[in-house]
PDB file of N, CA and C in Angstrom:
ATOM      1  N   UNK A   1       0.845  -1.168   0.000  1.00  0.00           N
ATOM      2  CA  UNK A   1       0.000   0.000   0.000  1.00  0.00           C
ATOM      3  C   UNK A   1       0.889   1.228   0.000  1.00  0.00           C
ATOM      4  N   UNK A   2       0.471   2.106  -0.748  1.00  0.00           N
ATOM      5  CA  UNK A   2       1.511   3.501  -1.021  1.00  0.00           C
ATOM      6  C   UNK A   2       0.160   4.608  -0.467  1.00  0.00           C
ATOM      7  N   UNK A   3       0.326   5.541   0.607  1.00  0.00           N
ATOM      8  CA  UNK A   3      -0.474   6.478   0.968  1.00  0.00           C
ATOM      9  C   UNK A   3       0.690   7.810   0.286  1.00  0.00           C
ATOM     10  N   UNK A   4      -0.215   8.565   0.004  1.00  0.00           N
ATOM     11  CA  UNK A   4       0.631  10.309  -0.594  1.00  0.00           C
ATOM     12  C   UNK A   4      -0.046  10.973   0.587  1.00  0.00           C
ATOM     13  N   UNK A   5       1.187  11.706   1.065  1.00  0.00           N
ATOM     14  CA  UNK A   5       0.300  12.983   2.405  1.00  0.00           C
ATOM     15  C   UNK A   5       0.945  13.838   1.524  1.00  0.00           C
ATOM     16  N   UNK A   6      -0.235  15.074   1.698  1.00  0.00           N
ATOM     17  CA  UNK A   6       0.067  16.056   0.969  1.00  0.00           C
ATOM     18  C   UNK A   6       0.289  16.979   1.999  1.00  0.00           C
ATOM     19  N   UNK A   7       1.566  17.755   2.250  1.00  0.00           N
ATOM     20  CA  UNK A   7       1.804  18.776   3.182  1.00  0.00           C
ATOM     21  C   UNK A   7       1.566  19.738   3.237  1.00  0.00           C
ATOM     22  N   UNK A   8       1.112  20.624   1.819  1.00  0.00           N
ATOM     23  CA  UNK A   8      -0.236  21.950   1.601  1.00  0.00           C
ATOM     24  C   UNK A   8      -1.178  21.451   1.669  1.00  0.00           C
ATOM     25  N   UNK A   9      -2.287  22.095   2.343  1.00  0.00           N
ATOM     26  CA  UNK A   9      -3.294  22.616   2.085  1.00  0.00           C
ATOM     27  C   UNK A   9      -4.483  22.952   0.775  1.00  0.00           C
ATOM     28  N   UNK A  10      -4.759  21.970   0.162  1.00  0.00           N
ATOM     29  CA  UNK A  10      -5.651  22.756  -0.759  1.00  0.00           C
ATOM     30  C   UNK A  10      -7.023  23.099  -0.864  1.00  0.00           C
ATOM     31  N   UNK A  11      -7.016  24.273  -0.901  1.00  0.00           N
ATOM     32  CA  UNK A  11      -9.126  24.096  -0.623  1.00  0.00           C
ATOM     33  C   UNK A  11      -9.809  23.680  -2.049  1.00  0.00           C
ATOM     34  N   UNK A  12     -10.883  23.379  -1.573  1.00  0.00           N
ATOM     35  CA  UNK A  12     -11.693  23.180  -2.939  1.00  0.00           C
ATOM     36  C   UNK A  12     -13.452  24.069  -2.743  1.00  0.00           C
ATOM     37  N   UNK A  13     -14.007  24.288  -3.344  1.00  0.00           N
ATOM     38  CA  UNK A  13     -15.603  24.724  -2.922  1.00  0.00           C
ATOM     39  C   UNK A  13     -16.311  23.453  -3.148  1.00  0.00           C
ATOM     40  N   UNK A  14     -17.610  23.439  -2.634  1.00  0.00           N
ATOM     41  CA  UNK A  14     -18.172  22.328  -2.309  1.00  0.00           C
ATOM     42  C   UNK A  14     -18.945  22.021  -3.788  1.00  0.00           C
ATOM     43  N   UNK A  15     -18.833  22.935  -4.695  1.00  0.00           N
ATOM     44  CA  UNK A  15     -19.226  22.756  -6.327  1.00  0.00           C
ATOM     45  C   UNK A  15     -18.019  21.353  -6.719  1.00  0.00           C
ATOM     46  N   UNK A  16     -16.854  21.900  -6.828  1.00  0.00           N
ATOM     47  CA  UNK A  16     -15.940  21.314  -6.988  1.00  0.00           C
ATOM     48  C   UNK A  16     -15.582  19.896  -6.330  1.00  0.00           C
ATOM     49  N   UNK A  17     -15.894  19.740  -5.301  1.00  0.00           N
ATOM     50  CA  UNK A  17     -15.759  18.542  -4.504  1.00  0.00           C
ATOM     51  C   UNK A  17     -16.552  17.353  -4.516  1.00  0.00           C
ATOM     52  N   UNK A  18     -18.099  18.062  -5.426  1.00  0.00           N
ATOM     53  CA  UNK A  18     -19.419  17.388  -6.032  1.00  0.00           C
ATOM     54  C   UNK A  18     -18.766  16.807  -7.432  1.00  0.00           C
ATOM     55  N   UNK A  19     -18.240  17.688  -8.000  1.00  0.00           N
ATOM     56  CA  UNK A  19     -17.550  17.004  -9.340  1.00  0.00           C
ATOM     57  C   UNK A  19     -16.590  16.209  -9.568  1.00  0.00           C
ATOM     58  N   UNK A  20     -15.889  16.343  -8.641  1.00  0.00           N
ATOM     59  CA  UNK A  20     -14.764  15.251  -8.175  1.00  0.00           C
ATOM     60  C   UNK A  20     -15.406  13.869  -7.494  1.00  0.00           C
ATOM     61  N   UNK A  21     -15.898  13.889  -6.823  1.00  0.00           N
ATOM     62  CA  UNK A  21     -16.746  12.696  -6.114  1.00  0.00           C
ATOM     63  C   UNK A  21     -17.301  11.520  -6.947  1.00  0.00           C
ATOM     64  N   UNK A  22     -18.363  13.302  -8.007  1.00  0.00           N
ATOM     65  CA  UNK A  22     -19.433  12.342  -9.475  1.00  0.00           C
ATOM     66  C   UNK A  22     -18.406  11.542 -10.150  1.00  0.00           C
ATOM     67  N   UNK A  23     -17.102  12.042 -10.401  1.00  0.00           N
ATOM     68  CA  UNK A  23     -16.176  11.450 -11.477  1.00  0.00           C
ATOM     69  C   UNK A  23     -15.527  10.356 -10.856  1.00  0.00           C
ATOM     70  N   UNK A  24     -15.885  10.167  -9.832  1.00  0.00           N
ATOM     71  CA  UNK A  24     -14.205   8.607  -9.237  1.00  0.00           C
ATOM     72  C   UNK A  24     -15.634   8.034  -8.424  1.00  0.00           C
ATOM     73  N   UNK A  25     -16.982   8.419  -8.545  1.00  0.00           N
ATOM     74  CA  UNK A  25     -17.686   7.818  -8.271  1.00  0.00           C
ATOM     75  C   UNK A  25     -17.684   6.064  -8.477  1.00  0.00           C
ATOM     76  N   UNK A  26     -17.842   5.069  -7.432  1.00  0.00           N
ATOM     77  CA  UNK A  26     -17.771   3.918  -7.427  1.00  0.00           C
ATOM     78  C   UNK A  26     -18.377   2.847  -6.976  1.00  0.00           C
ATOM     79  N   UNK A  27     -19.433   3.578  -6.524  1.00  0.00           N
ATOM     80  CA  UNK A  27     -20.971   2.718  -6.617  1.00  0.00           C
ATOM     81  C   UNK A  27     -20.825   1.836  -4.932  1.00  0.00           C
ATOM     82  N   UNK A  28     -19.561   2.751  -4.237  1.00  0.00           N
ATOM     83  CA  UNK A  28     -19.338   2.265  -2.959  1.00  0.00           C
ATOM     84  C   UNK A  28     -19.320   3.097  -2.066  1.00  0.00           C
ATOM     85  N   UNK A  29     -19.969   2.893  -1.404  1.00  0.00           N
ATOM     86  CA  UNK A  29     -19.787   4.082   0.272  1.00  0.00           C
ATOM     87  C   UNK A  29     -18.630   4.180   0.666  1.00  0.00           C
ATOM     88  N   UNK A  30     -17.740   3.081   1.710  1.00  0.00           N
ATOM     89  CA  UNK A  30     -17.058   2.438   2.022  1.00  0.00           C
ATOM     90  C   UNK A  30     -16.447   1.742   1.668  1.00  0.00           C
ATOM     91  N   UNK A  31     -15.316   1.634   0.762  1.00  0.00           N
ATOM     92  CA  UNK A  31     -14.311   0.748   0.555  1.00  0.00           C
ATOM     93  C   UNK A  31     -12.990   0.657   0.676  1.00  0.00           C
ATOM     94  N   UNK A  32     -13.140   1.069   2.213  1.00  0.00           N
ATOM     95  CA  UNK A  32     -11.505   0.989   2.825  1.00  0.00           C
ATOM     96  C   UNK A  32     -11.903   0.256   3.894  1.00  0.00           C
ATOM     97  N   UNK A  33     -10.826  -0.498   4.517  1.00  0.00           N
ATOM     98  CA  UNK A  33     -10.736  -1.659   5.819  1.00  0.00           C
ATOM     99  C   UNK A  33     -10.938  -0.960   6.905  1.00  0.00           C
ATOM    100  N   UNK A  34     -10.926  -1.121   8.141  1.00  0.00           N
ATOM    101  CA  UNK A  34     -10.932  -0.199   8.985  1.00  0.00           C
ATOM    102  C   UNK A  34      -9.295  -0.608   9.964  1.00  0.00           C
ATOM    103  N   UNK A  35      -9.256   0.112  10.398  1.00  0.00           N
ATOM    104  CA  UNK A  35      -7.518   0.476  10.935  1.00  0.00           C
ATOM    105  C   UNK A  35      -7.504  -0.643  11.380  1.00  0.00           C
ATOM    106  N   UNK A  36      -5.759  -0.543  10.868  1.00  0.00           N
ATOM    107  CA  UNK A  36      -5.373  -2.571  11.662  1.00  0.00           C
ATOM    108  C   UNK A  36      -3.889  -1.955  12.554  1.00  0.00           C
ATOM    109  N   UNK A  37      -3.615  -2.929  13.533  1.00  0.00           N
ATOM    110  CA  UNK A  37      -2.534  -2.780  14.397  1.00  0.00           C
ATOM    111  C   UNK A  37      -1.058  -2.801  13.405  1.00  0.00           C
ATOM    112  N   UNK A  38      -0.131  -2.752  13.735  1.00  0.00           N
ATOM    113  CA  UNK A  38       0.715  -2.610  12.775  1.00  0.00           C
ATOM    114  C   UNK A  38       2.073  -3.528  12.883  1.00  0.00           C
ATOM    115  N   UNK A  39       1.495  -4.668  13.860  1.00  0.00           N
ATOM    116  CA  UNK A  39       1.880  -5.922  14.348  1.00  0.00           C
ATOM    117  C   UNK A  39       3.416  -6.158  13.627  1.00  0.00           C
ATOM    118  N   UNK A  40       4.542  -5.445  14.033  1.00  0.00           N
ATOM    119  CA  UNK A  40       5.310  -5.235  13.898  1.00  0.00           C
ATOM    120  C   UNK A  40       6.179  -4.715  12.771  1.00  0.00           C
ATOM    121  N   UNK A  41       5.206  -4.371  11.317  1.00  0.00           N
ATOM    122  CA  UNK A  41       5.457  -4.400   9.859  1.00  0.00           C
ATOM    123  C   UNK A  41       6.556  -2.628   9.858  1.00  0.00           C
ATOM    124  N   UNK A  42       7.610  -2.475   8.911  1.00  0.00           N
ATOM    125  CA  UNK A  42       8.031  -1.394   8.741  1.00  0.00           C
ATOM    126  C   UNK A  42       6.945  -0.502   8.352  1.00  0.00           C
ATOM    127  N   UNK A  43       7.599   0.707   8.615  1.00  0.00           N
ATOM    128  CA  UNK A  43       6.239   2.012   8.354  1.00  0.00           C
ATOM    129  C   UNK A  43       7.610   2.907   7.510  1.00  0.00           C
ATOM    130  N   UNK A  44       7.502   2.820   6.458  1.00  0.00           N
ATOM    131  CA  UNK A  44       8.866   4.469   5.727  1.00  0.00           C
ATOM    132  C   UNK A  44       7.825   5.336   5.300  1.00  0.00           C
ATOM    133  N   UNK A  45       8.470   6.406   5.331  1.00  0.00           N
ATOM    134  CA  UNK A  45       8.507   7.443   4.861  1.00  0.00           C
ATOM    135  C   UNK A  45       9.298   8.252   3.888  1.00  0.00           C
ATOM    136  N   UNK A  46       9.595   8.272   2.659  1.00  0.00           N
ATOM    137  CA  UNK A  46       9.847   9.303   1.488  1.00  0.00           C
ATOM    138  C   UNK A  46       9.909  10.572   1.470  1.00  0.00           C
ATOM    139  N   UNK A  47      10.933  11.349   1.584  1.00  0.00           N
ATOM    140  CA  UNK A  47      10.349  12.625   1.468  1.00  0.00           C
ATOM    141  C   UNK A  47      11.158  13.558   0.323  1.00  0.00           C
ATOM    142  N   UNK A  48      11.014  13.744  -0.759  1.00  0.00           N
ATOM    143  CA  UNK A  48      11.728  14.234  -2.563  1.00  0.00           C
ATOM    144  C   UNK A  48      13.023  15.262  -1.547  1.00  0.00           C
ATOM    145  N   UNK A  49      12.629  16.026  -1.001  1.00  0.00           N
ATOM    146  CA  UNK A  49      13.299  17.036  -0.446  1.00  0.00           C
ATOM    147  C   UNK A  49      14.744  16.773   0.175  1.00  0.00           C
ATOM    148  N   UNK A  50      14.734  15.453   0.809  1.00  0.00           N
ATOM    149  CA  UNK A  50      15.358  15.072   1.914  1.00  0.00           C
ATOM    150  C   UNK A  50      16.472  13.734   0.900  1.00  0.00           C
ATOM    151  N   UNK A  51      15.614  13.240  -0.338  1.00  0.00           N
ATOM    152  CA  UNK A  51      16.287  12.480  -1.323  1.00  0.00           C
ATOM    153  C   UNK A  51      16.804  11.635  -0.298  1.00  0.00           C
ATOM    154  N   UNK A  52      15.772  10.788   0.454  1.00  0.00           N
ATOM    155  CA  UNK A  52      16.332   9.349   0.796  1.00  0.00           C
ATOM    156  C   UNK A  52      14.661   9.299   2.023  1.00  0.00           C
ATOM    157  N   UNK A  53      15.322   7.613   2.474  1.00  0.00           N
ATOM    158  CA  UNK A  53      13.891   7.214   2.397  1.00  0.00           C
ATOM    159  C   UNK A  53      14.064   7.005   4.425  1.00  0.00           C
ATOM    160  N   UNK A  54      13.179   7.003   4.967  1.00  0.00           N
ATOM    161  CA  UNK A  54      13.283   7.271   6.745  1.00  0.00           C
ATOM    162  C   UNK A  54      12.217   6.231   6.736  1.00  0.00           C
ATOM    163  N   UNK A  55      13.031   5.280   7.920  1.00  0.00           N
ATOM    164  CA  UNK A  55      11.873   3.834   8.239  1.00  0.00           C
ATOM    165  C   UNK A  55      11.399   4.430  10.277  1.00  0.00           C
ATOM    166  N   UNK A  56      10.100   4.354  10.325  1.00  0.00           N
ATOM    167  CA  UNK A  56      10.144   4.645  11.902  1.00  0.00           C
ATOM    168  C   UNK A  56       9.025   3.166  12.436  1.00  0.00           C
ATOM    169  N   UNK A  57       9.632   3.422  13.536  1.00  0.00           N
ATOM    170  CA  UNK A  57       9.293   1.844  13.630  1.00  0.00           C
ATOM    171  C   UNK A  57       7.931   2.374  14.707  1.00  0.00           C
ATOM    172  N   UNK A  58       6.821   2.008  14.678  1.00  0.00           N
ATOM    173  CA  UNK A  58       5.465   2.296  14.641  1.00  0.00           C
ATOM    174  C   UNK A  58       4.934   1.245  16.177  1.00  0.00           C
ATOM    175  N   UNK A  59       4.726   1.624  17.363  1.00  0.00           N
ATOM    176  CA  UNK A  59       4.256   1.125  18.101  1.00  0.00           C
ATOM    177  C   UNK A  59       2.522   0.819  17.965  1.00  0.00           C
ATOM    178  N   UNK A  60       2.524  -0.533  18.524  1.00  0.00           N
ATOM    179  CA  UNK A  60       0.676  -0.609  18.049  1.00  0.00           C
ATOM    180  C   UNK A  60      -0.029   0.159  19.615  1.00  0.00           C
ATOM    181  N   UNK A  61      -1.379   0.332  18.979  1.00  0.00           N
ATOM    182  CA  UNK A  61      -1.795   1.237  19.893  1.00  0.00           C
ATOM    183  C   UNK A  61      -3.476   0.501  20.476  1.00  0.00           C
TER     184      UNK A  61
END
């Protein structure tokens, strides 16, 4: 699984956020898992800026 965090901010208006939705629309409410423990698996992090890759090791909660 690859997550992107985006570190700006972008707004959108709620016109815009209707059109985006209609278009990746997928005939699913819900189709993500719900949070799992992280039972000892690496967690990295990427960051272009920094040009190399940071592993932090993720306590379960």
């Amino acid at each position: 699984v690859i997550w992107t965090v985006i570190k700006r901010v972008a707004t959108v208006s709620s016109h815009q956020l209707k059109l985006l939705t209609d278009a990746v629309h997928d005939g699913f409410e819900m189709n993500a898992r719900p949070l799992q423990k992280v039972n000892g698996r690496d967690i990295s992090f990427f960051c272009p800026d920094d040009h190399h890759e940071r592993y932090y090791a993720a306590a379960d909660q």
